[in-house]
PDB file of N, CA and C in Angstrom:
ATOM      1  N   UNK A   1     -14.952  12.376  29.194  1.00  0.00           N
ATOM      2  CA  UNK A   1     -13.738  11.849  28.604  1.00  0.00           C
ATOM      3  C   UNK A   1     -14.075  11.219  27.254  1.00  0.00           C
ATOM      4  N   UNK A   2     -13.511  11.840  26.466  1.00  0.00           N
ATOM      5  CA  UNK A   2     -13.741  11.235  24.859  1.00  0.00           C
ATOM      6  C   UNK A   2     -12.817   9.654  24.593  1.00  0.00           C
ATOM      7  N   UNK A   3     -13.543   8.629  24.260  1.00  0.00           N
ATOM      8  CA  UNK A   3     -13.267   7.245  24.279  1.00  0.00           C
ATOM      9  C   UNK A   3     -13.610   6.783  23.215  1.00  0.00           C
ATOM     10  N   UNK A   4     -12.164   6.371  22.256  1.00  0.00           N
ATOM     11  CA  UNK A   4     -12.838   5.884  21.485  1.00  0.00           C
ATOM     12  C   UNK A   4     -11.103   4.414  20.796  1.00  0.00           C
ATOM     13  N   UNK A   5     -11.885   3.675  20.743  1.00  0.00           N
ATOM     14  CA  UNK A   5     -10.917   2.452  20.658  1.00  0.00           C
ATOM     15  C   UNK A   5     -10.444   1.757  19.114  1.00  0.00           C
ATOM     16  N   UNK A   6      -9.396   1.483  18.274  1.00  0.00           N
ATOM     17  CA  UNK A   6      -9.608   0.597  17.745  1.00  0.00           C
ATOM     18  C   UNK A   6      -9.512  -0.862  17.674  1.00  0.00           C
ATOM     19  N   UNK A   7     -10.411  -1.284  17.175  1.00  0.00           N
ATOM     20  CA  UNK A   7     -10.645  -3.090  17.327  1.00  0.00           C
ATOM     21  C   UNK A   7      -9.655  -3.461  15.833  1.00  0.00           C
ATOM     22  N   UNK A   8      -9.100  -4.104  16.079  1.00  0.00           N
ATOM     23  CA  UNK A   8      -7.752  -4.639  14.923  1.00  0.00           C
ATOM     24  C   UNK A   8      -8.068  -6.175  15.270  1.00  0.00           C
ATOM     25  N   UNK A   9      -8.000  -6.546  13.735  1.00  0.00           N
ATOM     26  CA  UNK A   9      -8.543  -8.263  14.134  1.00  0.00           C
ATOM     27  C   UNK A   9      -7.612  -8.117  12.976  1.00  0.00           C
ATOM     28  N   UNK A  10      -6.425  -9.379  13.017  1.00  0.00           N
ATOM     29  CA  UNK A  10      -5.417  -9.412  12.536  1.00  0.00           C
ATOM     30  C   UNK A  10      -4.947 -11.188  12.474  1.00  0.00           C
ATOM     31  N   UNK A  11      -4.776 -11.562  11.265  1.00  0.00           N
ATOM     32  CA  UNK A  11      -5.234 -13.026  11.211  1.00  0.00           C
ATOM     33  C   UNK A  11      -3.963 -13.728  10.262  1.00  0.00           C
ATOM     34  N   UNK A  12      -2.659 -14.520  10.879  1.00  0.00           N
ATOM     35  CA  UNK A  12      -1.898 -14.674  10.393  1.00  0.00           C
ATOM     36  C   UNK A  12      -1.517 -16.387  10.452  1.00  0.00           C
ATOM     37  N   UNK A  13      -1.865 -17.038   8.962  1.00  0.00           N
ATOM     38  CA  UNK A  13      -1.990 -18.277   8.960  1.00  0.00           C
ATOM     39  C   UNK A  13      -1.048 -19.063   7.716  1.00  0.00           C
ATOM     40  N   UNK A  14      -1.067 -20.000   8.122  1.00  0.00           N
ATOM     41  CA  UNK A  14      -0.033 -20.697   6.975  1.00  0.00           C
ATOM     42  C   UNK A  14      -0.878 -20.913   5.425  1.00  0.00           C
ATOM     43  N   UNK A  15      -1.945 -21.299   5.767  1.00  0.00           N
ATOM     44  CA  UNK A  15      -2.580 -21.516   4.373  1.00  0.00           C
ATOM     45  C   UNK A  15      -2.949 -19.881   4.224  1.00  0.00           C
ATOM     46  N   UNK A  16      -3.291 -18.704   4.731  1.00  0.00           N
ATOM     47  CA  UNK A  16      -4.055 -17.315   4.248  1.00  0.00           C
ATOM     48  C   UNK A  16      -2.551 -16.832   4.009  1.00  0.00           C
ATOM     49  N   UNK A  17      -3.195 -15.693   3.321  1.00  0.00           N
ATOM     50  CA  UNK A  17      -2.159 -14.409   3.338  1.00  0.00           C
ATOM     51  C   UNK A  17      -1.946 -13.507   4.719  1.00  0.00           C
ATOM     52  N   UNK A  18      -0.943 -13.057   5.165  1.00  0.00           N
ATOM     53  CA  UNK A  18      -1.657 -12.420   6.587  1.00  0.00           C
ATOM     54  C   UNK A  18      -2.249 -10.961   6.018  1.00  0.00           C
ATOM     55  N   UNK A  19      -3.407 -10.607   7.261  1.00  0.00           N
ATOM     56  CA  UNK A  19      -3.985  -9.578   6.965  1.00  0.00           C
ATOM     57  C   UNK A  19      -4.058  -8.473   8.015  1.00  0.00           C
ATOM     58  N   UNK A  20      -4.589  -7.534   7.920  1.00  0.00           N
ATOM     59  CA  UNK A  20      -5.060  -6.644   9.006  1.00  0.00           C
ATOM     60  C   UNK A  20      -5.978  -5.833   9.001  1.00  0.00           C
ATOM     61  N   UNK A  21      -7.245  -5.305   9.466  1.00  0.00           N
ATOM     62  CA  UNK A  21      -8.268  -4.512   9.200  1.00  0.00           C
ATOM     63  C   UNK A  21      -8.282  -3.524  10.605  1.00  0.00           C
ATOM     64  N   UNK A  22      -8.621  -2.457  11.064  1.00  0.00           N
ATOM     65  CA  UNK A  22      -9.609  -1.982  11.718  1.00  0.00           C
ATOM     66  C   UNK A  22     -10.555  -0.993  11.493  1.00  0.00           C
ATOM     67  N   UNK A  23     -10.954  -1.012  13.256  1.00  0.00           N
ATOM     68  CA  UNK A  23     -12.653  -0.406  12.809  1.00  0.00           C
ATOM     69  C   UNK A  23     -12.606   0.363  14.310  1.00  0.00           C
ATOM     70  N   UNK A  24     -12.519   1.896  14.004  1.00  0.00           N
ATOM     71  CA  UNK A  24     -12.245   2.383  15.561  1.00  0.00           C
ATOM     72  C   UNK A  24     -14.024   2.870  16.109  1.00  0.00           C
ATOM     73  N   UNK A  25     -13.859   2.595  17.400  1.00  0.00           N
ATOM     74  CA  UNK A  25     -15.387   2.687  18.156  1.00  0.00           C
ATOM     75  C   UNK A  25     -15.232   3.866  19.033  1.00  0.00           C
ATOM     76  N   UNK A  26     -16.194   4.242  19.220  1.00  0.00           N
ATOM     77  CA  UNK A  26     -16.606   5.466  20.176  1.00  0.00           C
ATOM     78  C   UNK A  26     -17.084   4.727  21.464  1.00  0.00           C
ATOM     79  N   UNK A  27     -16.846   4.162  22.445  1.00  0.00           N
ATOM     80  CA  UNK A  27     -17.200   4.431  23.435  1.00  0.00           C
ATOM     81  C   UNK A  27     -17.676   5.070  24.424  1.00  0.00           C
ATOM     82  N   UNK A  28     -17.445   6.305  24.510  1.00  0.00           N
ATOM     83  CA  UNK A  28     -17.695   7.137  25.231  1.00  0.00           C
ATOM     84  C   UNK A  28     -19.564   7.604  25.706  1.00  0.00           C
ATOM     85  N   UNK A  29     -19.206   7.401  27.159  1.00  0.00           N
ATOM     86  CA  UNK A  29     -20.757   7.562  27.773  1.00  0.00           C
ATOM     87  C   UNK A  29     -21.540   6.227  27.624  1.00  0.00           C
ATOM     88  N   UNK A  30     -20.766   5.076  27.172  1.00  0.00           N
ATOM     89  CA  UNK A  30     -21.526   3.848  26.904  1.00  0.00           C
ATOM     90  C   UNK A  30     -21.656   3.362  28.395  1.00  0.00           C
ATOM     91  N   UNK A  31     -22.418   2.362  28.503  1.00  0.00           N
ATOM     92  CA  UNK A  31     -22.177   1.339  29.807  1.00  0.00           C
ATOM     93  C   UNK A  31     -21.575   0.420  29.238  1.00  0.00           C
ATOM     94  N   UNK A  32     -20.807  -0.316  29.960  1.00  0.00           N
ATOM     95  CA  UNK A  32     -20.633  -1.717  29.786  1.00  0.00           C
ATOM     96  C   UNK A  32     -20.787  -2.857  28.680  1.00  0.00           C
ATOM     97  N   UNK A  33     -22.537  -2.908  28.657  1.00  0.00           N
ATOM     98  CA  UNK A  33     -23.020  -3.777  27.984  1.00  0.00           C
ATOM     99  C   UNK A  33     -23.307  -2.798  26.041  1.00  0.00           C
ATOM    100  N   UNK A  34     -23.440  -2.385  26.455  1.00  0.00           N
ATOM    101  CA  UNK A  34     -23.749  -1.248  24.972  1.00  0.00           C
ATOM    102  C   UNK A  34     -21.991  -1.079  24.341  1.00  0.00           C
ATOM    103  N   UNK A  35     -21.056  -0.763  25.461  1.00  0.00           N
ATOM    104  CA  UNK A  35     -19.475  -1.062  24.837  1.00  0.00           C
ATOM    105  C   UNK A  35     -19.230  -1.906  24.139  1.00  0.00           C
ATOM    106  N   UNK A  36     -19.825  -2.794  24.826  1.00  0.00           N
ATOM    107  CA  UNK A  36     -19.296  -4.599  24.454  1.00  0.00           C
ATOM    108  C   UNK A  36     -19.990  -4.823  22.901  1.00  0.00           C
ATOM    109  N   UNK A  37     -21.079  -4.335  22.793  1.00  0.00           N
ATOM    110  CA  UNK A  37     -22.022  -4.701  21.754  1.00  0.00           C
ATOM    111  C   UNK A  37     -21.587  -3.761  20.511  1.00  0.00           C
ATOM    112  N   UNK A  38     -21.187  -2.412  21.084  1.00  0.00           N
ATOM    113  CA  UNK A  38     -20.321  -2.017  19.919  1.00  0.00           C
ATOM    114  C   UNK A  38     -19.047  -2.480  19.220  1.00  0.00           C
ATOM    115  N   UNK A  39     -18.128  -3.038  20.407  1.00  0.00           N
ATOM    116  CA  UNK A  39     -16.459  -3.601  20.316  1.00  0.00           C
ATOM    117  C   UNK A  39     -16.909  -5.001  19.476  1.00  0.00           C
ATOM    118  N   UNK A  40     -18.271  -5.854  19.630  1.00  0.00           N
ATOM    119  CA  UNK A  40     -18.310  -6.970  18.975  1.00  0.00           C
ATOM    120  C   UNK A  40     -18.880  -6.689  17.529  1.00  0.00           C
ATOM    121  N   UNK A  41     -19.794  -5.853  17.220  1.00  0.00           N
ATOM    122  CA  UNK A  41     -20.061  -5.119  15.746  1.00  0.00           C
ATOM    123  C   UNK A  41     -18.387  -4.834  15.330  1.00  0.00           C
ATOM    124  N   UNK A  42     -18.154  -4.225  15.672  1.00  0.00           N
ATOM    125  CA  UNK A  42     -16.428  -3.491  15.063  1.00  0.00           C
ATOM    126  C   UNK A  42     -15.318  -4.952  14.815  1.00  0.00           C
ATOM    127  N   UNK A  43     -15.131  -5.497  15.623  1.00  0.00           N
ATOM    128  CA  UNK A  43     -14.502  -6.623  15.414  1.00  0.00           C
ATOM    129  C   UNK A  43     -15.205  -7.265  13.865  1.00  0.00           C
ATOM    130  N   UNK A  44     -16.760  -7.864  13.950  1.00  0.00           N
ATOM    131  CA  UNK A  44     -17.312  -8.678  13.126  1.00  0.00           C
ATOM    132  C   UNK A  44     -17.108  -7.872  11.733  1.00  0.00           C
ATOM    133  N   UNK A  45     -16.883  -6.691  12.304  1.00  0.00           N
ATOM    134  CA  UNK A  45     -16.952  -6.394  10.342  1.00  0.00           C
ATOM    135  C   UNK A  45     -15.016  -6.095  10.128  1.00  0.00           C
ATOM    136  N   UNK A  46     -14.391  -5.926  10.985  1.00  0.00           N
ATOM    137  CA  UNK A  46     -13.072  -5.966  10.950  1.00  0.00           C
ATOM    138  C   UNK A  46     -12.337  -7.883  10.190  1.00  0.00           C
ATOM    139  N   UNK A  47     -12.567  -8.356  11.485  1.00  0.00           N
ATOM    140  CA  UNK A  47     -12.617  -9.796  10.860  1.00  0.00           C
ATOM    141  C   UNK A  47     -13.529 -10.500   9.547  1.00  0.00           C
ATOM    142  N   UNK A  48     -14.648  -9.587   9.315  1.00  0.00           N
ATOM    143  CA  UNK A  48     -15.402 -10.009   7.205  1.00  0.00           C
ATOM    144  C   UNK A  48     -14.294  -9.053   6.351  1.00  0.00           C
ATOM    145  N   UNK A  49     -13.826  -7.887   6.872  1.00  0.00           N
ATOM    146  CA  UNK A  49     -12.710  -7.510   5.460  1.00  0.00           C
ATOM    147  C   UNK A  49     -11.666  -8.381   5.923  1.00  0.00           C
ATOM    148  N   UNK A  50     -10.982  -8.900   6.529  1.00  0.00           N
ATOM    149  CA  UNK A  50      -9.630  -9.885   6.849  1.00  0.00           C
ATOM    150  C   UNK A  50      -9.806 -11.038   6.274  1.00  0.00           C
ATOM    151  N   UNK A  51     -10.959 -11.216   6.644  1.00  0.00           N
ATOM    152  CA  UNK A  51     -11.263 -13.578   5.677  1.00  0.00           C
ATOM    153  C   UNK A  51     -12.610 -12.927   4.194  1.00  0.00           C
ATOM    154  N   UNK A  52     -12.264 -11.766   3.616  1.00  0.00           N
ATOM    155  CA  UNK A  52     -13.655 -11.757   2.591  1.00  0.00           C
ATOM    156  C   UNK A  52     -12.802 -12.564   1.649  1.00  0.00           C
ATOM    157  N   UNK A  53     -11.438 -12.922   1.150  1.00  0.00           N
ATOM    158  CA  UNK A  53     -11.378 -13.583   0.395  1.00  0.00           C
ATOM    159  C   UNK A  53     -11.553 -14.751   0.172  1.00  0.00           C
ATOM    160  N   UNK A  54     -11.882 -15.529   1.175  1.00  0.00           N
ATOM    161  CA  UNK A  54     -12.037 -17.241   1.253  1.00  0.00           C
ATOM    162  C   UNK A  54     -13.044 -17.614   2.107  1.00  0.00           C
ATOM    163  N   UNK A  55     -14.348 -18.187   1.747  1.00  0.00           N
ATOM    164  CA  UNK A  55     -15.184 -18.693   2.455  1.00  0.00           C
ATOM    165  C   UNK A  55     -15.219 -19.773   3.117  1.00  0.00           C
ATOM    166  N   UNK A  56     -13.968 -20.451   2.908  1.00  0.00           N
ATOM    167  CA  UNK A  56     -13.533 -21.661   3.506  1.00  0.00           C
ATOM    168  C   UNK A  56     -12.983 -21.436   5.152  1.00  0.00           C
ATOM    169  N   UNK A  57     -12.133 -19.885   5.084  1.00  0.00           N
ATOM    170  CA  UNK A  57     -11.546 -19.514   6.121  1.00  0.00           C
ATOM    171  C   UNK A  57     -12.749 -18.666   7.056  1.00  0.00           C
ATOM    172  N   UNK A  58     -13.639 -17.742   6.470  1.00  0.00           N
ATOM    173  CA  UNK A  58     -14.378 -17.134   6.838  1.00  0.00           C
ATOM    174  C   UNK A  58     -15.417 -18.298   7.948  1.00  0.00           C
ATOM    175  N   UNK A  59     -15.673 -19.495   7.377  1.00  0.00           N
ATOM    176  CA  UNK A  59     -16.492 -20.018   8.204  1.00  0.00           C
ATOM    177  C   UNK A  59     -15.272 -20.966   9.329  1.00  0.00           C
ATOM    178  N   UNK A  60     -14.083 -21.053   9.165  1.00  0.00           N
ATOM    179  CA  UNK A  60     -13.293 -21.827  10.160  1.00  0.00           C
ATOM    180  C   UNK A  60     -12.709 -20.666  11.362  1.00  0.00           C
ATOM    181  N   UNK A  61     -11.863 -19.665  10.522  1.00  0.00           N
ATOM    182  CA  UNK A  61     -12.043 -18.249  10.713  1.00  0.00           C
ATOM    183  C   UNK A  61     -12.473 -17.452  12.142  1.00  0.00           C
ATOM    184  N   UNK A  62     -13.937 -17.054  11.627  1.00  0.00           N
ATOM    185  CA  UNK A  62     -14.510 -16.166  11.820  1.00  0.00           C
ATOM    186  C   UNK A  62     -14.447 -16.466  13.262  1.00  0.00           C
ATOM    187  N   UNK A  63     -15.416 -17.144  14.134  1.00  0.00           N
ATOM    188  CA  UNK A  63     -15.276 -17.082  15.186  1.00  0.00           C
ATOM    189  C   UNK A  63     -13.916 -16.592  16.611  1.00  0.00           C
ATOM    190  N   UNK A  64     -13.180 -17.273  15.743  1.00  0.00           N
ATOM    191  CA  UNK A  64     -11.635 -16.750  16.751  1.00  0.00           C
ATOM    192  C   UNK A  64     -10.845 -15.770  16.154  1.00  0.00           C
ATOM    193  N   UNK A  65     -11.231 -15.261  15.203  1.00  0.00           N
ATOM    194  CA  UNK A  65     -10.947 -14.361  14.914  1.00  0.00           C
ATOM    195  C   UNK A  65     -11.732 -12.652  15.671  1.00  0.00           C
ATOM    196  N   UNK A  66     -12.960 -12.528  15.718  1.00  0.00           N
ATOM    197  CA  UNK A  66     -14.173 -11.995  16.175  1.00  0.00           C
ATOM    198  C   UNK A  66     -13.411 -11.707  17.867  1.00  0.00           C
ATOM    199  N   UNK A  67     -13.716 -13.222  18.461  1.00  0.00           N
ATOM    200  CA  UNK A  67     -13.236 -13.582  19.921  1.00  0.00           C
ATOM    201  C   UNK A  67     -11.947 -13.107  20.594  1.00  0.00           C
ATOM    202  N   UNK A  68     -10.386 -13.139  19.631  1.00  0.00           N
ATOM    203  CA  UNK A  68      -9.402 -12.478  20.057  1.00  0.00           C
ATOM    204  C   UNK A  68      -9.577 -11.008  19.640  1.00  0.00           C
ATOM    205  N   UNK A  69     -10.196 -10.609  18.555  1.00  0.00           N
ATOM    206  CA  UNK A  69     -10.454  -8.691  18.512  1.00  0.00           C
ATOM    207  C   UNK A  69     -10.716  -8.461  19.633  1.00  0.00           C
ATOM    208  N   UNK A  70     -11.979  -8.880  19.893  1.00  0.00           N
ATOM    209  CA  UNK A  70     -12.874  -8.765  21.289  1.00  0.00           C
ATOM    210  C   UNK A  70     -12.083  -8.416  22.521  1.00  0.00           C
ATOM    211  N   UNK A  71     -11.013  -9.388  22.457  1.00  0.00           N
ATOM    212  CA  UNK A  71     -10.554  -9.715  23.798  1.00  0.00           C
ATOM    213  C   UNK A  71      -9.352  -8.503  23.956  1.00  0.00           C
ATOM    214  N   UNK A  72      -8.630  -8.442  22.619  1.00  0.00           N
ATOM    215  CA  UNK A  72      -7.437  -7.844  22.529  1.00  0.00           C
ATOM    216  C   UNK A  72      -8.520  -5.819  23.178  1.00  0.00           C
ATOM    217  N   UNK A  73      -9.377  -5.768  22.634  1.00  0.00           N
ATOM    218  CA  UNK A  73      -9.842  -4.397  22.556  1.00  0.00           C
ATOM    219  C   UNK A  73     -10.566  -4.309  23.677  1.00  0.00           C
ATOM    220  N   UNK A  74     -11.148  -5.069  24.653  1.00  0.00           N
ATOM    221  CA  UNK A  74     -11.604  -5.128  25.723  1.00  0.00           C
ATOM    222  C   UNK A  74     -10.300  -4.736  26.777  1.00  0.00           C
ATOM    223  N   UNK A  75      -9.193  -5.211  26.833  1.00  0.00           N
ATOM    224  CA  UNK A  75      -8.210  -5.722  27.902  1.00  0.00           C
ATOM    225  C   UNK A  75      -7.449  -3.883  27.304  1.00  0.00           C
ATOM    226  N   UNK A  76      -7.736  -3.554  26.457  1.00  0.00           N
ATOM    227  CA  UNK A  76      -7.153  -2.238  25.816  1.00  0.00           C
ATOM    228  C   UNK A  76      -7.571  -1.594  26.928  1.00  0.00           C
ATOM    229  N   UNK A  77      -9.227  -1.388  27.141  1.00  0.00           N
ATOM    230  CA  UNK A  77     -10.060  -0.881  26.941  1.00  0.00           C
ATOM    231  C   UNK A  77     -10.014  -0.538  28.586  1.00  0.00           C
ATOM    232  N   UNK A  78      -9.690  -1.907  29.390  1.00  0.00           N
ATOM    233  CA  UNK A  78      -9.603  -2.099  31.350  1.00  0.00           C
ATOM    234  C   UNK A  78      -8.193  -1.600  31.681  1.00  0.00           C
ATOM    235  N   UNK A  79      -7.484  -1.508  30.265  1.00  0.00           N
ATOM    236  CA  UNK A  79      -6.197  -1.529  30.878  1.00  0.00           C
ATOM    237  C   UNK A  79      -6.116   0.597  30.786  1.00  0.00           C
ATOM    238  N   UNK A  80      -6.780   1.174  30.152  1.00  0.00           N
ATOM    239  CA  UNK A  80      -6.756   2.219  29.790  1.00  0.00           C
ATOM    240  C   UNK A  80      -7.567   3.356  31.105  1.00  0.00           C
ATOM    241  N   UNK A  81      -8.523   2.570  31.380  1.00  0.00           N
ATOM    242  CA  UNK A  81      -9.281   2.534  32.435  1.00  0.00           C
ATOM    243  C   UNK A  81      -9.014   2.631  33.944  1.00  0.00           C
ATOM    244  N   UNK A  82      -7.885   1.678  33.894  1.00  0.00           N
ATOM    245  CA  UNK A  82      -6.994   1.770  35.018  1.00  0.00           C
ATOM    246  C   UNK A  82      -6.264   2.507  35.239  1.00  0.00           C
ATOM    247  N   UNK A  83      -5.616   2.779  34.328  1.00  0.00           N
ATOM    248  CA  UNK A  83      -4.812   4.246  34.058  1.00  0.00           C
ATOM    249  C   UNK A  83      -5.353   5.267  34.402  1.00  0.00           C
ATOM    250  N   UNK A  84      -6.251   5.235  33.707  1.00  0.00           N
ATOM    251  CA  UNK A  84      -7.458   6.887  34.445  1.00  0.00           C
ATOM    252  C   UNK A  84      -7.598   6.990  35.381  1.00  0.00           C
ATOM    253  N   UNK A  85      -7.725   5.998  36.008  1.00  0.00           N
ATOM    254  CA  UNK A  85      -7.821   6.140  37.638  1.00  0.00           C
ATOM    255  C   UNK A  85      -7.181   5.818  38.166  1.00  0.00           C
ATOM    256  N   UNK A  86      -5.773   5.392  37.938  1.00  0.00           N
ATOM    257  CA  UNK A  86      -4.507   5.683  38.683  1.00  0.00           C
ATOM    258  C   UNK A  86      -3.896   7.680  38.761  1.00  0.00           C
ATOM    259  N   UNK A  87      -4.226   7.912  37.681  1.00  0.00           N
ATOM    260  CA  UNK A  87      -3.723   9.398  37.880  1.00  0.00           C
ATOM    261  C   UNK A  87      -4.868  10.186  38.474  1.00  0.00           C
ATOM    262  N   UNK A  88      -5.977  10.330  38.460  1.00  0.00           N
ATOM    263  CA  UNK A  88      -6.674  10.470  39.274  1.00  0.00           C
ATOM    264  C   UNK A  88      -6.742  10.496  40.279  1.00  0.00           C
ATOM    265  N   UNK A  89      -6.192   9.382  40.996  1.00  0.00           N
ATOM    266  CA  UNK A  89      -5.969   9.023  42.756  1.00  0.00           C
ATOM    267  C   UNK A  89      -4.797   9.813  42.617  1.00  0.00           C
ATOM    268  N   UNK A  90      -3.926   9.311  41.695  1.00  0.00           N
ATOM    269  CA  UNK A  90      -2.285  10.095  42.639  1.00  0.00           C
ATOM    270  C   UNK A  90      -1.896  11.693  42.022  1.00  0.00           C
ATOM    271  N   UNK A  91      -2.921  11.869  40.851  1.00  0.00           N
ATOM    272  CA  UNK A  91      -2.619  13.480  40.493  1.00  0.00           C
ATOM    273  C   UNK A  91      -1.454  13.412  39.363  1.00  0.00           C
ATOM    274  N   UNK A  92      -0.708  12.090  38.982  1.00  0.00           N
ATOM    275  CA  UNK A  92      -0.119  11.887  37.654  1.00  0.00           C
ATOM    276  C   UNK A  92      -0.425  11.052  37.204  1.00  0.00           C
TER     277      UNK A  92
END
């Protein structure tokens, strides 16, 4: 099964401009831990083009920014997963 996700880190604040970047990943044939390590590369450079204009935001930023990609593209990722193997079991 060809897998491949995008991580959108999307950062909308009163002092920034809002922004949006992504960075789509290949998953496919990964385990788990090698997914994760790709979905957190893709996020980190998704979220440096979203805050490259302000280093003020980049270091307040970055972290929860990184952390909700993560989360948003992970929960994509179980929720997509589930699906597969709902039609699987029932044949739709």
């Amino acid at each position: 099964m060809f897998r491949t996700i995008a991580v959108v880190a999307a950062l909308a604040s009163f002092a920034l401009p809002a922004g949006a970047a992504s960075v789509k990943v290949n998953i496919a044939g990964l385990d788990a831990k090698a997914a994760h390590v790709q979905i957190v590369r893709a996020a980190r450079t998704a979220c440096n083009a979203v805050l490259q204009d302000s280093a003020v935001a980049r270091y307040y930023e970055m972290t929860p920014c990184i952390d909700d990609a993560v989360a948003v593209a992970e929960g994509k990722v179980a929720a997509n997963d589930h699906h597969f193997a709902a039609v699987q079991s029932t044949g739709r």
